[in-house]
Protein backbone atom coordinates (compact mmCIF):
# COMPACT_ATOMS: atom_id res chain seq x y z
CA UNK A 1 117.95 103.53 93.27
CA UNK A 2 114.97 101.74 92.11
CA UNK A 3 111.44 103.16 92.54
CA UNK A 4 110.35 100.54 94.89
CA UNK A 5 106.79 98.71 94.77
CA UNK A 6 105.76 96.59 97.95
CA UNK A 7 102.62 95.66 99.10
CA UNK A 8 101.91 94.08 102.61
CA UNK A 9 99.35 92.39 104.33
CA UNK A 10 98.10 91.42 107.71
CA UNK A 11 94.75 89.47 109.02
CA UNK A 12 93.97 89.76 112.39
CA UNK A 13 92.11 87.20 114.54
CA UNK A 14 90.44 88.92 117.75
CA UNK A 15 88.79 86.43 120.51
CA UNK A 16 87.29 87.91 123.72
CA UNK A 17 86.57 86.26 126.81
CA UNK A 18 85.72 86.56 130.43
CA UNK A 19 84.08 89.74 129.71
CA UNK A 20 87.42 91.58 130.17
CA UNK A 21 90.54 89.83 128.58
CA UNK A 22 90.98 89.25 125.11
CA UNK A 23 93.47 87.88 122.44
CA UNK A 24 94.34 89.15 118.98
CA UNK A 25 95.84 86.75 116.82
CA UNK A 26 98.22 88.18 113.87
CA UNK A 27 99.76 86.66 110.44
CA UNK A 28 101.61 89.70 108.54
CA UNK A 29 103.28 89.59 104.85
CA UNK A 30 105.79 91.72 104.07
CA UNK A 31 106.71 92.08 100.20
CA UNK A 32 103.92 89.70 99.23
CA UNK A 33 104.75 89.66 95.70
CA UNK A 34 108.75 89.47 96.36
CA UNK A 35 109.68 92.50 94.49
CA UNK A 36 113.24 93.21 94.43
CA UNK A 37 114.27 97.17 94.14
CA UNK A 38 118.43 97.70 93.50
CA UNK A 39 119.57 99.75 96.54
CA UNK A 40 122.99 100.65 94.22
CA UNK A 41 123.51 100.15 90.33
CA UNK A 42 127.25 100.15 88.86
CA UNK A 43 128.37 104.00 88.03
CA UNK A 44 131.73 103.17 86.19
CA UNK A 45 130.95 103.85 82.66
CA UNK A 46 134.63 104.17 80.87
CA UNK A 47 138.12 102.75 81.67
CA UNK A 48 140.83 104.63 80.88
CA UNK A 49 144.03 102.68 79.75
CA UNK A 50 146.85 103.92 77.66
CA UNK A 51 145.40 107.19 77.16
CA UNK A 52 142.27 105.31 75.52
CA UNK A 53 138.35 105.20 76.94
CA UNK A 54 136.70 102.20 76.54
CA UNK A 55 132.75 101.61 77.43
CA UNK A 56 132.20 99.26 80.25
CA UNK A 57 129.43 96.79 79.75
CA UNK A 58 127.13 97.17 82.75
CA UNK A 59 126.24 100.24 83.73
CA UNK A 60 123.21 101.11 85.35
CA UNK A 61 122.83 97.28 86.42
CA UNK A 62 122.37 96.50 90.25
CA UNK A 63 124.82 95.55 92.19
CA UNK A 64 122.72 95.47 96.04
CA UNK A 65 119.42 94.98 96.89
CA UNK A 66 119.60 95.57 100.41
CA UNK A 67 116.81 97.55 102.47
CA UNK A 68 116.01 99.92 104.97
CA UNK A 69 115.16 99.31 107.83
CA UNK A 70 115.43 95.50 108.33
CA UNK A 71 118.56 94.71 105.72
CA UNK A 72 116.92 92.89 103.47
CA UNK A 73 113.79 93.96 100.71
CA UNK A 74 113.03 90.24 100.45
CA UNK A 75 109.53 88.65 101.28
CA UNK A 76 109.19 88.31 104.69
CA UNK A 77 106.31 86.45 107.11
CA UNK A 78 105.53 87.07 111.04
CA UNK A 79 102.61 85.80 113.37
CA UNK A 80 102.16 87.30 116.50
CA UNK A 81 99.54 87.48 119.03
CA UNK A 82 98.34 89.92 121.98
CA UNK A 83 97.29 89.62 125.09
CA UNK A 84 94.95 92.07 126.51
CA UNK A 85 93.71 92.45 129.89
């Protein structure tokens, strides 16, 4: 697997009102930069046939990029907001 380099971000918006309630207001990045890490490379190095090896081009080369825990390790976007009372 790929050492994997992400960095996130999230700005929050908090408003208050009525002495008692407020709402936060959220916009979070997930992968800002859209770095894609290989979850599984190709292993297969030789192919035997006839009782000869031959190399394989591509070994080592990713083959998946999917990611724990949401599937995916692509660059993802989310606003949300809170109620609080």
């Amino acid at each position: 697997m790929d050492e994997t380099y992400r960095a996130d971000a999230r700005l929050t918006k908090q408003f208050s009102f009525a002495g008692r309630y407020g709402l936060d207001l959220n916009f979070e990045v997930f992968n800002v930069f859209n770095r894609v890490s290989n979850t599984s490379v190709t292993t297969q190095a030789y192919q035997a046939t006839g009782g000869v090896l031959r190399p394989l081009p591509g070994v080592g080369v990713g083959t998946a990029s999917g990611g724990f825990p949401d599937g995916t390790n692509a660059r993802r976007a989310q606003f949300s907001m809170r109620f609080r009372f």
